[in-house]
Structures are given as structure tokens and as C-alpha cells.
N, C-alpha and C. Protein backbone atom coordinates (compact mmCIF):
# COMPACT_ATOMS: atom_id res chain seq x y z
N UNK A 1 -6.33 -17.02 1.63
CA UNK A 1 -5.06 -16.70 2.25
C UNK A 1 -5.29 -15.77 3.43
N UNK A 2 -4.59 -15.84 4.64
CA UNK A 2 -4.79 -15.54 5.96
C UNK A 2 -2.96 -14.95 6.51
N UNK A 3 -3.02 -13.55 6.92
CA UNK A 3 -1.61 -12.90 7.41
C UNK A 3 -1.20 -14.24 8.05
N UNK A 4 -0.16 -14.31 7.99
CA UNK A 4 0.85 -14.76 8.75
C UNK A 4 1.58 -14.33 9.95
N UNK A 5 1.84 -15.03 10.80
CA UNK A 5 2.29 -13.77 11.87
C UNK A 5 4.05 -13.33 10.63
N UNK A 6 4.51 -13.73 10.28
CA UNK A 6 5.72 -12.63 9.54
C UNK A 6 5.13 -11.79 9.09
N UNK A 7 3.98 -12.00 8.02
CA UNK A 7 3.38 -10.77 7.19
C UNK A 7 2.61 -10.46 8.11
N UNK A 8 2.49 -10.41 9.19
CA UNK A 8 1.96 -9.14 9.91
C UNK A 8 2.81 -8.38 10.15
N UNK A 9 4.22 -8.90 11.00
CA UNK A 9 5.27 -8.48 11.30
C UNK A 9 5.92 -7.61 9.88
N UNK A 10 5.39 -7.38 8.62
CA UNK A 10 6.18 -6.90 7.80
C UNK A 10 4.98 -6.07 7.49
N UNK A 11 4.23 -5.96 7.49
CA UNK A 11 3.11 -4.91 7.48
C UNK A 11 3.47 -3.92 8.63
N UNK A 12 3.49 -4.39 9.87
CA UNK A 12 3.92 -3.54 11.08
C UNK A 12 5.38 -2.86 10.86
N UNK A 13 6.37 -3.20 10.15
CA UNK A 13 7.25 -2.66 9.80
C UNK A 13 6.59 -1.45 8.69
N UNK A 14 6.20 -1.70 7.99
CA UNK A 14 6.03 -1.28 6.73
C UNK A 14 5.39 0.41 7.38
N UNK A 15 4.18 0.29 8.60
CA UNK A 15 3.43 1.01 9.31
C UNK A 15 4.92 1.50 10.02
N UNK A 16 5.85 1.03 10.63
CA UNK A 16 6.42 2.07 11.17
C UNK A 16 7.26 3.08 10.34
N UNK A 17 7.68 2.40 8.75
CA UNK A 17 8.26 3.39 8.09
C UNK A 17 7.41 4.76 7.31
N UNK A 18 6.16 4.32 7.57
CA UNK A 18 5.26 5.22 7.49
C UNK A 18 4.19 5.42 6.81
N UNK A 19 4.13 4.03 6.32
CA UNK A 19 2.67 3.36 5.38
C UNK A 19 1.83 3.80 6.37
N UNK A 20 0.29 3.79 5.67
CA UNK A 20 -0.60 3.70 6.89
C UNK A 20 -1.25 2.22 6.77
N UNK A 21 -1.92 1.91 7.85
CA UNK A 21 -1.73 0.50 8.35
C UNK A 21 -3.01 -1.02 6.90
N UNK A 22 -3.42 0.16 6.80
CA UNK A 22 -4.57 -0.62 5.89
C UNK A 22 -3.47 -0.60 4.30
N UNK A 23 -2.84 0.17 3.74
CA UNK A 23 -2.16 -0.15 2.85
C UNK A 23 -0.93 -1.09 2.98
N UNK A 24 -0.09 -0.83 4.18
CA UNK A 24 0.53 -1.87 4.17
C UNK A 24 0.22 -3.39 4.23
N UNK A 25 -1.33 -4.15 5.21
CA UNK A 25 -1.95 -5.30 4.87
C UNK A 25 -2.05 -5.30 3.09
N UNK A 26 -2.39 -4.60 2.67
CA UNK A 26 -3.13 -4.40 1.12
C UNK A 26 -1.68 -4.84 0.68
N UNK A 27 -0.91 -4.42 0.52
CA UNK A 27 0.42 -4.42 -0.19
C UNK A 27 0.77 -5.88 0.11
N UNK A 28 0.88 -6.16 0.95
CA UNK A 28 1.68 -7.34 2.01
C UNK A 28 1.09 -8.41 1.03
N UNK A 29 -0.37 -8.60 1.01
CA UNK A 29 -1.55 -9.04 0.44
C UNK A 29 -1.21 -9.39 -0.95
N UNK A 30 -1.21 -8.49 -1.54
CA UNK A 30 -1.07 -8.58 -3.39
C UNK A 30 0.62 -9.11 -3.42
N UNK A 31 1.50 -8.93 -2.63
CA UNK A 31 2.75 -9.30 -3.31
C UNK A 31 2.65 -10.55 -3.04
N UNK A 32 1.86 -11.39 -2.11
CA UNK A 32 1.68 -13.22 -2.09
C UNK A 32 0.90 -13.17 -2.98
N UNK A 33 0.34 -12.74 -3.50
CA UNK A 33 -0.81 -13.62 -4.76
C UNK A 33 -0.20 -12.59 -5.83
N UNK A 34 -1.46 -13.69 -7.13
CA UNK A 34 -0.77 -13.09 -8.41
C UNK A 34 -2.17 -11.65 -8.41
N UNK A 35 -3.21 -12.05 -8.17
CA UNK A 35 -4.73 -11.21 -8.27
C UNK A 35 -5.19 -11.73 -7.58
N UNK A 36 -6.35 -10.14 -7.11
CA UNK A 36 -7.47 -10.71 -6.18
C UNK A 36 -8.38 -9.64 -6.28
N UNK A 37 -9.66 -10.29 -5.91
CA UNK A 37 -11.07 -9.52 -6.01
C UNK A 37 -10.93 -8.17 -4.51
N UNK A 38 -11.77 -7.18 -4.45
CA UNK A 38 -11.56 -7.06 -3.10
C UNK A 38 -12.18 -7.44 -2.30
N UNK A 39 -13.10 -8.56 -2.46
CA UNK A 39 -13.53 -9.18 -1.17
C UNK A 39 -12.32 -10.36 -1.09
N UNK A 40 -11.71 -10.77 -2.19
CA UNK A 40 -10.38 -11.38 -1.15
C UNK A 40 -9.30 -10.74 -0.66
N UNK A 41 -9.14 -9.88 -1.14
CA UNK A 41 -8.44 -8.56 -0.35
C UNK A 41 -9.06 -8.91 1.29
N UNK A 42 -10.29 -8.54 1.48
CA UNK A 42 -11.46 -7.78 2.58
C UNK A 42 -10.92 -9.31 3.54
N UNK A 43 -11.17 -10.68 2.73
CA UNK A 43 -11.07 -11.70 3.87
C UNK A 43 -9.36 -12.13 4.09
N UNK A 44 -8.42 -11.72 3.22
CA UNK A 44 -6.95 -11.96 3.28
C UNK A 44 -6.47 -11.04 4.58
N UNK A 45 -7.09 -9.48 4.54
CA UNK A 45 -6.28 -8.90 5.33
C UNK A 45 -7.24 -8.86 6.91
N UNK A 46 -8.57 -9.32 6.67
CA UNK A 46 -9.27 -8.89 7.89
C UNK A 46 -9.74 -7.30 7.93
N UNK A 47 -9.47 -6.54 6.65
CA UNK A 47 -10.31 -5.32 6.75
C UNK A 47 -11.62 -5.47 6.19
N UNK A 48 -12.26 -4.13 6.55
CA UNK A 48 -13.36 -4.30 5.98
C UNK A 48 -13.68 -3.47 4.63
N UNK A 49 -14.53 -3.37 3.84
CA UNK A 49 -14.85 -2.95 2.38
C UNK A 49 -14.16 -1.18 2.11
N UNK A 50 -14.89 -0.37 3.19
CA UNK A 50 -14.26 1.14 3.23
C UNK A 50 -13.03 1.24 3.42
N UNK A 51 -12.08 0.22 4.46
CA UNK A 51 -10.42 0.19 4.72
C UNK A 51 -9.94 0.12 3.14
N UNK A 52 -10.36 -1.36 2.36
CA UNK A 52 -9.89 -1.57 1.38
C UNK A 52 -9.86 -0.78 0.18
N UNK A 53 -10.62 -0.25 0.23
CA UNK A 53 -11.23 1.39 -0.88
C UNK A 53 -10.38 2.26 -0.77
N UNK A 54 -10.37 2.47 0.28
CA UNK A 54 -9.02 3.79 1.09
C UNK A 54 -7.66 3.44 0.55
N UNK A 55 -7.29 2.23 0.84
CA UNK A 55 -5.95 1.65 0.70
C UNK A 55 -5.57 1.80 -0.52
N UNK A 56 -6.44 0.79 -1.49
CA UNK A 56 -6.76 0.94 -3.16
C UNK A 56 -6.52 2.07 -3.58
N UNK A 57 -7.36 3.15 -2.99
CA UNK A 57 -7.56 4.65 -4.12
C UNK A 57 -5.98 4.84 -3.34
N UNK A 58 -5.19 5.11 -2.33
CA UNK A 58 -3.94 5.57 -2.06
C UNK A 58 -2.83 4.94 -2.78
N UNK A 59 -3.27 3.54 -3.16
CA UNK A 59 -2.33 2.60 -3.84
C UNK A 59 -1.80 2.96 -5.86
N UNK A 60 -3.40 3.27 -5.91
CA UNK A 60 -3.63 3.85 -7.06
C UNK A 60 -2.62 4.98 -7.50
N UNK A 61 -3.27 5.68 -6.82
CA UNK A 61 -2.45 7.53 -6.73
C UNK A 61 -1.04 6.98 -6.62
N UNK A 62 -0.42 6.16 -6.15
CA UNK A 62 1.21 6.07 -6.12
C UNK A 62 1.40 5.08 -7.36
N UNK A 63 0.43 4.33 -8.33
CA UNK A 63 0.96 3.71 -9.09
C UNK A 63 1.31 2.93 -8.90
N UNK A 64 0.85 1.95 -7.81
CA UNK A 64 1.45 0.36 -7.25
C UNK A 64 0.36 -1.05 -7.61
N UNK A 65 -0.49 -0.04 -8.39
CA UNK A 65 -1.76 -1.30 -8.08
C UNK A 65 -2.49 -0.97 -9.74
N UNK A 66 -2.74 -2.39 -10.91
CA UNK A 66 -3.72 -1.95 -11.41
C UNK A 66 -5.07 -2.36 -10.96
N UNK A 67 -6.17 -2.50 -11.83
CA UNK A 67 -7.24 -2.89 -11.82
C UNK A 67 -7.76 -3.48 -12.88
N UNK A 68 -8.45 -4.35 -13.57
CA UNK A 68 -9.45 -4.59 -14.71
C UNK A 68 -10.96 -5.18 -14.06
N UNK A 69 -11.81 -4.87 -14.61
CA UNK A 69 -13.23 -5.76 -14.30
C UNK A 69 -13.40 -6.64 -15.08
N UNK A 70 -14.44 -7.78 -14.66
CA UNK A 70 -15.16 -8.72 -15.12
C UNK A 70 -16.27 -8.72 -14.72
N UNK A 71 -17.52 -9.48 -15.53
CA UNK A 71 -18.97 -9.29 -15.57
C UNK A 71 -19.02 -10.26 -14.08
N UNK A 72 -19.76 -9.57 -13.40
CA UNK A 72 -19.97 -10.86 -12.19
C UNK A 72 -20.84 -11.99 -12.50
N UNK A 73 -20.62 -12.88 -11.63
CA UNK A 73 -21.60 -14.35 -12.00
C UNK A 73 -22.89 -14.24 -11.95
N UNK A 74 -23.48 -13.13 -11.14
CA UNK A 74 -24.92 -12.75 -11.31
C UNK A 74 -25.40 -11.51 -12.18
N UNK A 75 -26.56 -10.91 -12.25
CA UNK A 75 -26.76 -9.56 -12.64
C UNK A 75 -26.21 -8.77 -11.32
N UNK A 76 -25.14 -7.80 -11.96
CA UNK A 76 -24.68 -7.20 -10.72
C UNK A 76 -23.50 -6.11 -11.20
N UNK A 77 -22.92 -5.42 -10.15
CA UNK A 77 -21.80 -4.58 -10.58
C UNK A 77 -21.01 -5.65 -10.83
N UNK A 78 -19.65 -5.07 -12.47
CA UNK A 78 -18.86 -5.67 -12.13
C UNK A 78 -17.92 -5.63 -11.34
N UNK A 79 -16.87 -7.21 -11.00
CA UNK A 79 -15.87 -6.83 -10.18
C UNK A 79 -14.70 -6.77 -10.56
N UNK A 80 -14.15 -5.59 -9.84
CA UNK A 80 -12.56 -5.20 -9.73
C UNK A 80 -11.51 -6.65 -9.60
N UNK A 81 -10.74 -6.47 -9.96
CA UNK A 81 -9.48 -7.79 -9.79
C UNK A 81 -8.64 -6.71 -9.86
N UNK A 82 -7.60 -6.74 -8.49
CA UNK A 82 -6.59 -5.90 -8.69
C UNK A 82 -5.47 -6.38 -8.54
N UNK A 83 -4.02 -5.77 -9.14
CA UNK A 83 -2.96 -6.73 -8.90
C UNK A 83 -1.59 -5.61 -8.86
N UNK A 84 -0.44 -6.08 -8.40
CA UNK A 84 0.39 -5.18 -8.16
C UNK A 84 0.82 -4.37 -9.84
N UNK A 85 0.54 -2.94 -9.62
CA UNK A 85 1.66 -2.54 -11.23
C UNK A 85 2.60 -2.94 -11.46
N UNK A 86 3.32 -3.23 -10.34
CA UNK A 86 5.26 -3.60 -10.21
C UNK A 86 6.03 -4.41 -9.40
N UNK A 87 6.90 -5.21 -9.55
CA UNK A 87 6.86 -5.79 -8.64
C UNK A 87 7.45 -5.26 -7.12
N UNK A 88 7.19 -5.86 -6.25
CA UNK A 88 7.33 -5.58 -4.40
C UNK A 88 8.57 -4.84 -4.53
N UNK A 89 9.54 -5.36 -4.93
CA UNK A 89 11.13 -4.50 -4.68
C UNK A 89 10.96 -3.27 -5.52
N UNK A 90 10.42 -3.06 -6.36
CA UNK A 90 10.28 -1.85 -7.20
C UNK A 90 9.54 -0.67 -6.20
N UNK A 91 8.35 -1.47 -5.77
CA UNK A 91 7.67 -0.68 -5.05
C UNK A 91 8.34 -0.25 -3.51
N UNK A 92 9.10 -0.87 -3.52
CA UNK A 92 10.18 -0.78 -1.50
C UNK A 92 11.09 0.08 -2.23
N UNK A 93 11.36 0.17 -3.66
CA UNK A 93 12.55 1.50 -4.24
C UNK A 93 11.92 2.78 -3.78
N UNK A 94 10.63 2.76 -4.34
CA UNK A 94 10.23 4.08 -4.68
C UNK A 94 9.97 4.77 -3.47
N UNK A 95 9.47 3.71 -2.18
CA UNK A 95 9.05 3.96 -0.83
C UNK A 95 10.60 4.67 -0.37
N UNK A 96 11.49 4.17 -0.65
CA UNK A 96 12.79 4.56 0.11
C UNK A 96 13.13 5.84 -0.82
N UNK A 97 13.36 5.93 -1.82
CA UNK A 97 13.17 7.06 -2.50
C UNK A 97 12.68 8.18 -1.91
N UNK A 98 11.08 8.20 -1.94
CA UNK A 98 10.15 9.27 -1.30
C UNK A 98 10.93 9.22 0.33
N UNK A 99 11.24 8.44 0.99
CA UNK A 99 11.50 8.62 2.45
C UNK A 99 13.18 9.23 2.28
N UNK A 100 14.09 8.93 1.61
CA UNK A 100 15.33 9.63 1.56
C UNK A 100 14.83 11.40 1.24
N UNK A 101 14.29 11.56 0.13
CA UNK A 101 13.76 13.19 0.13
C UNK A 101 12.89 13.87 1.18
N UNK A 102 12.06 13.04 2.06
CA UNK A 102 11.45 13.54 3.30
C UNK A 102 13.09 13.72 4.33
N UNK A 103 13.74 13.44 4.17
CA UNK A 103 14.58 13.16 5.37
C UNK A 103 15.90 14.51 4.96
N UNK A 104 15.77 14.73 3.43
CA UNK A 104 16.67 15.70 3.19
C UNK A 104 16.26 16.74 3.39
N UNK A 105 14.33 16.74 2.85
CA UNK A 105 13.90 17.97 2.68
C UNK A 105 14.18 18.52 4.59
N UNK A 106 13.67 17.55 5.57
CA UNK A 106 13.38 17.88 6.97
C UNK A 106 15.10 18.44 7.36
N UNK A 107 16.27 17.80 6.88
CA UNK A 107 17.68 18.25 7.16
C UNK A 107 17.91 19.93 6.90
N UNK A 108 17.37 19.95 5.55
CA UNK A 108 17.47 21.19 4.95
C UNK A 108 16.75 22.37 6.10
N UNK A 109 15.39 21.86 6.80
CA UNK A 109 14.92 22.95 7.43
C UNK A 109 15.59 22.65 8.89
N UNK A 110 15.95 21.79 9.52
CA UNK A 110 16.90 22.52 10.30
C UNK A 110 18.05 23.70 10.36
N UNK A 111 18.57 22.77 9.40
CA UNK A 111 19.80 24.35 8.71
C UNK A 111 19.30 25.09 8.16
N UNK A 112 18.21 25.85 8.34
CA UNK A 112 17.70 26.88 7.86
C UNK A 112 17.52 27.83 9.27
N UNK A 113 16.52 26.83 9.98
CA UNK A 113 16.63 27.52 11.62
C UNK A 113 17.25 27.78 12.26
N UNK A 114 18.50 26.64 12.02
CA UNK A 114 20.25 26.83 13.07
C UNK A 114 20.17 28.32 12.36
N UNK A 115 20.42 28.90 11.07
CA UNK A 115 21.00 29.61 10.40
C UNK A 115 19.90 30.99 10.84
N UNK A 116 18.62 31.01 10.96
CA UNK A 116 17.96 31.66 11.44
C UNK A 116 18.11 32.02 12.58
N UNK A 117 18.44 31.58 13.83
CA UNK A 117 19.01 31.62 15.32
C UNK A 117 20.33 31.70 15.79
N UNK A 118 20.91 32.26 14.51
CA UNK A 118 22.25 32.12 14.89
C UNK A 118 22.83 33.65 14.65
């Protein structure tokens, strides 16, 4: 699977609400499929192995992504298969969520300064 120009266009949204740009591909990514390794991650979004790591461990920390392993087909590390914790609209809640409290907390410190300068 290969972005689309929409799912780029919704990744680039996603980056202007304030994702950073390698998690939003990552995200975009897992909500079209059911699982994926991260080298299909690595060839879905066009990042490379360290982007996808980054994205992952940030994805992690918010609780949007699990993980399980399997033995690889050779002697080797096993590999990760990761897949969304929740589904996409759950995860666009929580994003708007966290962005409504950035937007109150930033309201609140204006009226603190008006109130300071006044």
C-alpha cells in the first residue's frame, strides 16, 4: 500500500493540527490496514526505519498503537506487527480533546497578562 494523494492530503492536515509529520503518515497508514510489520509501515509511508521508531515510540506513549511479535522466517530478531489500539475516530477524539485544553489552557494565560497590565 502506497499514500494516496488524499491520504497525503490528510496527513498534511493532521501536521497542520499539530501531529508531527512522521506520525501522522504512521497513523494515516494503520487506519487503512488491519496490521503491519514496520518495514511495511517503512515502504507504505516512504519513511525510513529511525522516522518509524520515533513515530511508534510517540504513538505508544499516547496509547494509539499496540504491538505483538512473531518468530521471523529466518534466525533473527523477532518482528513487531503493530496495529491501531482504537479505532481512527476514537483516536481524532482524544486529539481534539488534548487540542481544546491547549487552547483553554493558552486563553487562560492571556487573561492573566490582560489582568497583569492592566
Amino acid at each position: 500500500m502506497y499514500f494516496t494523494p488524499r491520504e497525503e492530503e490528510l496527513a498534511d492536515l493532521l501536521v497542520q493540527i499539530g501531529l508531527k509529520k512522521n506520525v501522522a503518515k504512521v497513523l494515516i497508514y494503520l487506519a487503512h490496514t488491519e496490521e503491519a510489520t514496520s518495514r511495511d509501515i517503512e515502504r507504505g509511508t516512504d519513511l525510513r526505519q529511525p522516522e518509524v521508531s520515533i513515530a511508534m515510540a510517540t504513538m505508544t506513549e499516547q496509547k494509539w498503537v499496540e504491538n505483538r511479535e512473531t518468530k521471523a522466517e529466518n534466525k533473527g530478531r523477532p518482528v513487531k506487527i503493530y496495529r491501531l489500539s482504537r479505532p481512527i475516530h476514537d483516536i481524532m477524539d482524544s486529539i481534539e480533546q488534548e487540542k481544546k485544553r491547549e487552547i483553554t489552557n493558552q486563553l487562560r494565560l492571556i487573561q492573566q497578562v490582560r489582568d497583569y497590565i492592566s
